[in-house]
Protein backbone atom coordinates (compact mmCIF):
# COMPACT_ATOMS: atom_id res chain seq x y z
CA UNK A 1 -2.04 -5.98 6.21
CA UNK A 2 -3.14 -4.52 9.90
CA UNK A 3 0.27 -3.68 10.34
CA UNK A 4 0.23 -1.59 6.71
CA UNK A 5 -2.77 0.72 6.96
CA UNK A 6 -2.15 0.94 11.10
CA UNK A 7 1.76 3.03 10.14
CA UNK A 8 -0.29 4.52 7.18
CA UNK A 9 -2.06 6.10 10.02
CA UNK A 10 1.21 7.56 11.41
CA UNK A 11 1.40 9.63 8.43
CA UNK A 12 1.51 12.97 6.80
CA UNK A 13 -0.44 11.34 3.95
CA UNK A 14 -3.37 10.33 6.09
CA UNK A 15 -3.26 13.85 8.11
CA UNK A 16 -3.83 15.70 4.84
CA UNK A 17 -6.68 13.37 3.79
CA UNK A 18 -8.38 14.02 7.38
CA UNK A 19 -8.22 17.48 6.71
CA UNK A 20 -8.95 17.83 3.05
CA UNK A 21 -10.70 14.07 2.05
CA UNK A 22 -12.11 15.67 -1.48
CA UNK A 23 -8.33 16.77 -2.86
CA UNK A 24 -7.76 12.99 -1.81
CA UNK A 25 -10.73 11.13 -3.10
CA UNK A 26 -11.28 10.19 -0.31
CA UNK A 27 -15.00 9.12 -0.13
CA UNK A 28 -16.11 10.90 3.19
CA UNK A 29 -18.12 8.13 4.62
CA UNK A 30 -19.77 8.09 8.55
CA UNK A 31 -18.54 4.48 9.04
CA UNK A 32 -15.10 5.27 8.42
CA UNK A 33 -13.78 8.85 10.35
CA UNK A 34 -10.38 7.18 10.81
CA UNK A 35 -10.27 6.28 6.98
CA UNK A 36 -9.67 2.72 7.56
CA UNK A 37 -11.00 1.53 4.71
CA UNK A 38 -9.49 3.97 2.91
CA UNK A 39 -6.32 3.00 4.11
CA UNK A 40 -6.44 -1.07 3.26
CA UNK A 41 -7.80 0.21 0.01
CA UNK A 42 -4.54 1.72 -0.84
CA UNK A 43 -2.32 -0.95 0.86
CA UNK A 44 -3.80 -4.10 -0.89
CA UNK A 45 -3.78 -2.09 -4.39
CA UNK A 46 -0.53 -1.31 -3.76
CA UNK A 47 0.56 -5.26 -2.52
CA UNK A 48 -0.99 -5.87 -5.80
CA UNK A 49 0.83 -3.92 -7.85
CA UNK A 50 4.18 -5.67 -6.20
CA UNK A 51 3.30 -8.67 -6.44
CA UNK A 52 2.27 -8.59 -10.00
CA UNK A 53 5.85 -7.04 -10.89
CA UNK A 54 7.40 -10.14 -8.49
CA UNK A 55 8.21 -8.40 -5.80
CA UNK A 56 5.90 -9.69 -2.99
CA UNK A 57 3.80 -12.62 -2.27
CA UNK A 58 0.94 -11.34 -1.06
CA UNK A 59 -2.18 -13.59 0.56
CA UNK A 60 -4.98 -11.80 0.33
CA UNK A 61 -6.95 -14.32 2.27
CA UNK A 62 -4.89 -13.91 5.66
CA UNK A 63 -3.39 -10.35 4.37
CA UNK A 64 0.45 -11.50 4.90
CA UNK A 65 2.89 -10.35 2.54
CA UNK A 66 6.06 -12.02 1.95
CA UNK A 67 9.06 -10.47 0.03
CA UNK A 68 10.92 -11.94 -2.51
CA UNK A 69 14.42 -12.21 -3.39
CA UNK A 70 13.65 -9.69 -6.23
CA UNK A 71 11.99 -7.49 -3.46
CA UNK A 72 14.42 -7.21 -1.29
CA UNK A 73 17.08 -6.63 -4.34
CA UNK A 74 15.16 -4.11 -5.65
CA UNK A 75 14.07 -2.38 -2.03
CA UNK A 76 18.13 -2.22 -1.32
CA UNK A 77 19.00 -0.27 -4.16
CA UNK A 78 15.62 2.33 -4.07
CA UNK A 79 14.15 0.54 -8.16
CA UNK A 80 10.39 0.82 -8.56
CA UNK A 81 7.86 -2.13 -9.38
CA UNK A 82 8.46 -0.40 -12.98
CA UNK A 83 11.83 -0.52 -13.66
CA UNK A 84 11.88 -4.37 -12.14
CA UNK A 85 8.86 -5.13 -14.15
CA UNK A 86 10.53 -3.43 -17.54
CA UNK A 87 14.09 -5.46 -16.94
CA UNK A 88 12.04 -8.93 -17.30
């Protein structure tokens, strides 16, 4: 999970919202000027989302995500969480 929202950081995405937080909704909040909240927010909805297609196992406990076989199938040949999810 660190590992996630630190490279979110190293993104275009997360420049924008630092610029521009409203076009974002990004809830501009004192406690968090790097958006690290923010950030985890979107990475643990988003391990959520995979794993409930079967594409990760994801601890949310310790924040370690684990691919599956179906994962790594499905990251190989570029298929989206949808089209995985609507093949079952």
């Amino acid at each position: 999970m660190k590992d996630a929202v630190d490279w979110l950081g190293y993104t275009y995405y997360y420049i924008r919202c630092m610029k521009n937080p409203q076009v974002y909704s990004v809830d501009a909040d004192d406690d968090d000027k790097l958006l690290t909240g923010h950030r985890a927010n979107l990475i643990h909805t988003a391990a959520s989302e995979l794993e409930k297609c079967g594409l990760l196992k994801y601890e949310r406990s310790s924040g370690l995500f684990q691919p599956t076989e179906l994962g790594r199938i499905a990251s190989h040949y570029y298929l989206t969480c949808y089209t995985v999810s609507s093949m079952s």
